[in-house]
Protein backbone atom coordinates (compact mmCIF):
# COMPACT_ATOMS: atom_id res chain seq x y z
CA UNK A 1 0.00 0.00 0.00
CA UNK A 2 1.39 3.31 -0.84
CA UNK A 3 1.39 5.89 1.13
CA UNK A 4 -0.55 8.80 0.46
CA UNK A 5 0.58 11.53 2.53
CA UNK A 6 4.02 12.05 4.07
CA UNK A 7 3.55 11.81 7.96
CA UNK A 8 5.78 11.91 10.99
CA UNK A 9 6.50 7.74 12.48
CA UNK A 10 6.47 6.71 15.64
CA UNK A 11 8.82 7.88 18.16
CA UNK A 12 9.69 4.23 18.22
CA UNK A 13 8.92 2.69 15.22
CA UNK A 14 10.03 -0.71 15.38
CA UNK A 15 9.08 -1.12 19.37
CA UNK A 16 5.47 0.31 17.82
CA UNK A 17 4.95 -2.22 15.26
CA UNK A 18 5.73 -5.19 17.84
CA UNK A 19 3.08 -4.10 19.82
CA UNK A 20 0.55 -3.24 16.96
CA UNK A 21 1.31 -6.90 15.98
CA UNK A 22 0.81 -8.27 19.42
CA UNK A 23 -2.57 -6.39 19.90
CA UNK A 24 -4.36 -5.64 17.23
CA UNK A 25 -5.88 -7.17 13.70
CA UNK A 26 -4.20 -4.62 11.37
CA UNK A 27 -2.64 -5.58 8.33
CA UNK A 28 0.82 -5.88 8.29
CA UNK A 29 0.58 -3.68 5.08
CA UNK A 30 -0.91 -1.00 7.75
CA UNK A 31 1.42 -1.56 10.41
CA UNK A 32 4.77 -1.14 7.95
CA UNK A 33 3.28 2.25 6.44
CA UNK A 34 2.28 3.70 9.90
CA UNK A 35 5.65 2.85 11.05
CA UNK A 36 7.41 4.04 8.51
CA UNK A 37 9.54 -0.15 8.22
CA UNK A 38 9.72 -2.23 4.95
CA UNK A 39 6.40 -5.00 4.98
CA UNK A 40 8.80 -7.95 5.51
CA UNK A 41 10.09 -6.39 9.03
CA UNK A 42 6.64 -6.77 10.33
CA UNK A 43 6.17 -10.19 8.84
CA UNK A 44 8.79 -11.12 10.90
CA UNK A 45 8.06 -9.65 13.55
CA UNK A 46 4.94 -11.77 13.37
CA UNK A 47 6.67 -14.81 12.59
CA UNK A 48 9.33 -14.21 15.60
CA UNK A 49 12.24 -14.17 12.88
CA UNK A 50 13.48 -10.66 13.46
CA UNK A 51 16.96 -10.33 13.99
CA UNK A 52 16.26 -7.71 16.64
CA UNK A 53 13.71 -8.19 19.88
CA UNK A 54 11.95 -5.41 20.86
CA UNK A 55 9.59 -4.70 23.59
CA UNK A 56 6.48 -3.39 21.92
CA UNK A 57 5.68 0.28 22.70
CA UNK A 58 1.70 1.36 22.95
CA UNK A 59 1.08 3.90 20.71
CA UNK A 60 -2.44 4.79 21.94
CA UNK A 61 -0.88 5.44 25.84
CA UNK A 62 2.05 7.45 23.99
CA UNK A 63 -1.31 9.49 22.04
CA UNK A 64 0.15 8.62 18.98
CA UNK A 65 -2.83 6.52 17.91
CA UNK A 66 -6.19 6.49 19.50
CA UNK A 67 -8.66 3.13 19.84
CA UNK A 68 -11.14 4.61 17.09
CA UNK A 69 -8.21 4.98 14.41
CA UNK A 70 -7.27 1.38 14.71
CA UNK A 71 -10.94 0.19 14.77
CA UNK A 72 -11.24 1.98 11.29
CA UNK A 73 -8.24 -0.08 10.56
CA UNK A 74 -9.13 -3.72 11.50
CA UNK A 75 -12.45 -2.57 9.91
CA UNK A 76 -10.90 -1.63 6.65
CA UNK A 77 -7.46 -3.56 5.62
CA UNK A 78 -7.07 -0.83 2.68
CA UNK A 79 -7.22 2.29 5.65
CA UNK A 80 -4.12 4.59 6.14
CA UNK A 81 -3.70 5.01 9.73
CA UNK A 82 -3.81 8.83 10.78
CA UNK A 83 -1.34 10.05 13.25
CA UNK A 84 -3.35 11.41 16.44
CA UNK A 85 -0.34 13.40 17.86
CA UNK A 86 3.43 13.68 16.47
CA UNK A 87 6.00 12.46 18.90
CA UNK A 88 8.20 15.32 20.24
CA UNK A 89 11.47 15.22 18.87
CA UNK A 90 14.41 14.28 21.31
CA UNK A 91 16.94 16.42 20.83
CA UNK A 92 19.72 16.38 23.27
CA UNK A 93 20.76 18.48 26.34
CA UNK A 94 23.98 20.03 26.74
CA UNK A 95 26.50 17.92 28.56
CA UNK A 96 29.18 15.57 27.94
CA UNK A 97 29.90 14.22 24.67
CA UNK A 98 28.05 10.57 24.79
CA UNK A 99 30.82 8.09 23.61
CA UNK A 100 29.71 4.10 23.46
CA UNK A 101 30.63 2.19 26.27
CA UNK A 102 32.65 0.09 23.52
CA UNK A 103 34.50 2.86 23.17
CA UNK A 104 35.14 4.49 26.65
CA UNK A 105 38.32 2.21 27.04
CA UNK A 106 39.82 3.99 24.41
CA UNK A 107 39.64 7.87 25.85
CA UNK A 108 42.28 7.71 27.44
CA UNK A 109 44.27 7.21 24.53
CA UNK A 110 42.40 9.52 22.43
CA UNK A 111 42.95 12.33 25.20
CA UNK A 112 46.89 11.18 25.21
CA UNK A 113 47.02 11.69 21.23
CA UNK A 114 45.66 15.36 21.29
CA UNK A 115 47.79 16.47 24.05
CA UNK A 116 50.85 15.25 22.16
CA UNK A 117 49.96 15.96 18.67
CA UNK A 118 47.94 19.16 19.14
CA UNK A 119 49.00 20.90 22.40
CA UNK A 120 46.98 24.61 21.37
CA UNK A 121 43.61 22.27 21.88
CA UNK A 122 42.27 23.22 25.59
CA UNK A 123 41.36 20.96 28.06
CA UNK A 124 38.00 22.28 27.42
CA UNK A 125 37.68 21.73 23.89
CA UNK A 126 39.05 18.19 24.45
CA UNK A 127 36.56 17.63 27.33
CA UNK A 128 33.71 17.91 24.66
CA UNK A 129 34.85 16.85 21.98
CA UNK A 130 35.89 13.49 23.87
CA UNK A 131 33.16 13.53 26.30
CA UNK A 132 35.64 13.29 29.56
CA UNK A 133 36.22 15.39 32.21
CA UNK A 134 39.33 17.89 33.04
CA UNK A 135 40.33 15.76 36.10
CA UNK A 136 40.92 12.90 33.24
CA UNK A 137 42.84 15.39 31.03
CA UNK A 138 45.13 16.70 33.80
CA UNK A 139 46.15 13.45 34.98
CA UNK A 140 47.11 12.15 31.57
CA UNK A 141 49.05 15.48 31.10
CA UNK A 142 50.47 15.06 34.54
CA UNK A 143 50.93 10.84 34.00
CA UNK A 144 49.54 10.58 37.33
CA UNK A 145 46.57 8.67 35.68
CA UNK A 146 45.60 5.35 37.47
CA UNK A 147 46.62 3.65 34.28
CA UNK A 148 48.86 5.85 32.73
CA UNK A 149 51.48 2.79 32.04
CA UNK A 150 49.06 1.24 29.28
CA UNK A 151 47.84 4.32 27.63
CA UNK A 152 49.09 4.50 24.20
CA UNK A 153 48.36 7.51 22.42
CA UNK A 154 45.68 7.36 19.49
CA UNK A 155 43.79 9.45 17.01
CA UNK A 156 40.82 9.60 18.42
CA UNK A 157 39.16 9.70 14.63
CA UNK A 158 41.18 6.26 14.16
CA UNK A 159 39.47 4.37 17.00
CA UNK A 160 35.77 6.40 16.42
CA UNK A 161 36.01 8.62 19.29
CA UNK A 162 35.12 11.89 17.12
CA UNK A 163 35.16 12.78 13.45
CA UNK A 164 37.72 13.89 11.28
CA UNK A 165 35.64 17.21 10.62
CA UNK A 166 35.08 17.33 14.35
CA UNK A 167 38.46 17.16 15.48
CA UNK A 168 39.89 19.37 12.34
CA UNK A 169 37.49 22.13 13.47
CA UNK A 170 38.44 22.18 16.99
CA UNK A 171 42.12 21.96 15.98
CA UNK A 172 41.55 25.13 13.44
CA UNK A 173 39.67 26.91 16.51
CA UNK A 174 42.56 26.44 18.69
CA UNK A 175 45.18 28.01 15.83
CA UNK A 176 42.86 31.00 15.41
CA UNK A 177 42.51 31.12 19.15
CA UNK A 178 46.45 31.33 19.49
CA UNK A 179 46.99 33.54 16.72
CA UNK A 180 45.15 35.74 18.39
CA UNK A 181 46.83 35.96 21.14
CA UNK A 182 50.13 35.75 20.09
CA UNK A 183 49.25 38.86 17.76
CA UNK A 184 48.03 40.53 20.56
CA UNK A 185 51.04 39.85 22.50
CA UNK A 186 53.56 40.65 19.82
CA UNK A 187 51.30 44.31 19.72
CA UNK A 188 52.05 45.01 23.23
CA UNK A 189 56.08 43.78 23.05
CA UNK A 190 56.10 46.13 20.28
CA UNK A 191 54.31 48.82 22.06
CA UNK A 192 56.82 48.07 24.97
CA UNK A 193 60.07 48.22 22.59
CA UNK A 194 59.08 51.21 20.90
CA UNK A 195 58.32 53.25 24.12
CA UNK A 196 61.89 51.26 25.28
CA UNK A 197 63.78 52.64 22.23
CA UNK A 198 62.52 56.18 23.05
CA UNK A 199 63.13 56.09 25.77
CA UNK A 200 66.89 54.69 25.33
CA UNK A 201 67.21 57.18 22.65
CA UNK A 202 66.59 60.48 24.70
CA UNK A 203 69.12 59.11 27.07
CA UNK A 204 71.54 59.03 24.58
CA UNK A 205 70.49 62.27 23.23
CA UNK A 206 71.07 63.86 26.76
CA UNK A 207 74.07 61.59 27.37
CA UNK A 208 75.98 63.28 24.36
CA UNK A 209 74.21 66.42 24.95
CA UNK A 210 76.48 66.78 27.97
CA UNK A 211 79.35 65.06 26.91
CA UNK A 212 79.90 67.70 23.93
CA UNK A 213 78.97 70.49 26.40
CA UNK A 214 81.67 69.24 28.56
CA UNK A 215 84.13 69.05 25.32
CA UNK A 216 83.57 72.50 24.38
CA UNK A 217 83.77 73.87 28.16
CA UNK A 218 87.02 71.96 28.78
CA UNK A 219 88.06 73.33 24.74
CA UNK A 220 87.34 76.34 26.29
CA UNK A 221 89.26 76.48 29.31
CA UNK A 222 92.10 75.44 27.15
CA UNK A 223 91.85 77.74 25.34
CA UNK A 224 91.60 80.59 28.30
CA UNK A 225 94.31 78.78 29.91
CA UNK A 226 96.52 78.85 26.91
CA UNK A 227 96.04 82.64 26.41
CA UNK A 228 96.30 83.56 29.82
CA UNK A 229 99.79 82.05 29.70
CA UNK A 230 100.41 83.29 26.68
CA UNK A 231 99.78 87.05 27.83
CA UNK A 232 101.46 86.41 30.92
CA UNK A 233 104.84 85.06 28.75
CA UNK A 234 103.97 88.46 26.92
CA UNK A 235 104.00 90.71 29.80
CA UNK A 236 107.12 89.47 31.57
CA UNK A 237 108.93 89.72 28.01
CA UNK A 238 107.83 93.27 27.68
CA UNK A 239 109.02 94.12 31.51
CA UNK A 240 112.02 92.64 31.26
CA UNK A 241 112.78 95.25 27.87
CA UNK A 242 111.47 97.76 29.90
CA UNK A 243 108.01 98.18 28.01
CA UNK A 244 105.11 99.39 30.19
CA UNK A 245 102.62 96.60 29.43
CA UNK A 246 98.84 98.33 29.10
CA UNK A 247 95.98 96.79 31.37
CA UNK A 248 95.26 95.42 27.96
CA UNK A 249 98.57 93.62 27.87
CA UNK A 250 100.00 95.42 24.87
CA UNK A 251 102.77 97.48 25.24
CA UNK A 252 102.29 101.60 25.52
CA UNK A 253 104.39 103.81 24.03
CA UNK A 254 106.58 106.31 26.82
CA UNK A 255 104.44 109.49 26.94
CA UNK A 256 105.63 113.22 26.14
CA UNK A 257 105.85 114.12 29.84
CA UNK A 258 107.83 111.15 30.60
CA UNK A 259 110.27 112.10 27.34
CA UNK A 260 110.76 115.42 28.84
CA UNK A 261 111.66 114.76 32.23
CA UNK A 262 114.79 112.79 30.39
């Protein structure tokens, strides 16, 4: 029988059709297409040949189905059975990454691999993307982990702990997040170095500031010196030839009166 209009199944669709079986006369024709399951599921399901056991689910106490619909359908093998009410989807809550418990054995491993292969990954990204705790991922770090002597590091994508699109996204998040921060950190270096240099620059400036102030005083006194002597070499030539030396320090012709009195 084809189905005529598309409709949500059963939250449970193959736990439904084990109890529609079980309790009611509907066809299995009506079972498969309210369920959403291939014909030959339900036929064994009837026969007790399905792979799988399930533990039928009532649809009428879940309000998927009420009594009257399935009367209509025992009544006529050729009815499409109307959903009463749509299961609410399941979505899930926010919490630690669910891993199998075939799997669990293998986290530790998984948790070993990132911290050697991708060390920018934090312990929180790791924590969800594994599904383990941060006590788990310091004690691996730390190799004060109960077990720590048989952990053997392993890609976590290898042994089906995450996917490869997973993991490459958290890695690329941790990159970007360190990029970031090492820009920012080269920013404020730089910031520091430049006001460093300025600062070591003026101090240099100053520093030869006064050095060639000190050049030119000391050139200076020299210089003083140098003609002081050289005046004073001057004067006691000039004495000693009996020149009168002028409070300048040249030498004066002898005045008219003095000429006279000779």
């Amino acid at each position: 029988m084809a189905q005529g209009s598309k409709q949500p199944t059963p939250l449970m669709p193959h736990a439904t059709a084990t109890w529609l079986v079980d309790h009611t006369g509907l066809s299995f024709e009506q079972i498969a297409e309210f369920c959403g399951i291939h014909i030959l599921e339900v036929q064994a399901m009837a026969d007790d040949l399905a792979g799988s056991k399930y533990t039928g689910r009532d649809p009428v106490h879940a309000g998927e189905l009420t009594l009257a619909e399935i009367e209509k359908g025992q009544a006529d093998p050729s009815y499409s059975l109307k959903m009463h009410k749509a299961p609410v989807e399941v979505t899930r809550t926010k919490g630690p990454r669910y891993t199998p418990v075939s799997k669990r054995q293998d986290k530790p491993d998984g948790i070993a691999w990132i911290l050697r292969n991708h060390p920018e990954v934090s312990d929180a990204q790791i924590s969800k993307l594994i599904g383990t705790t941060r006590n788990t991922i310091s004690a691996i770090r730390e190799r004060s982990h109960w077990n720590i002597q048989n952990i053997q590091p392993k890609d976590p994508v290898t042994v089906g702990l995450c996917s490869q699109r997973e993991l490459d996204a958290v890695v690329a998040k941790a990159a970007k997040r360190i990029a970031v921060s090492d820009d920012a950190e080269a920013e404020t270096v730089v910031a520091a170095g430049s006001d460093t240099r300025t600062n070591k620059d003026r101090l240099i400036e100053e520093l030869r500031a006064e050095r060639d102030a000190n050049v030119k005083a000391a050139s200076e006194a020299a210089q003083e010196a140098e003609a002081e002597a050289w005046l004073a070499r001057k004067r006691e030539a000039e004495a000693a030839d009996g020149v009168q030396p002028s409070s300048s320090g040249y030498a004066q012709p002898p005045r008219e009166d003095d000429a006279s009195d000779d």
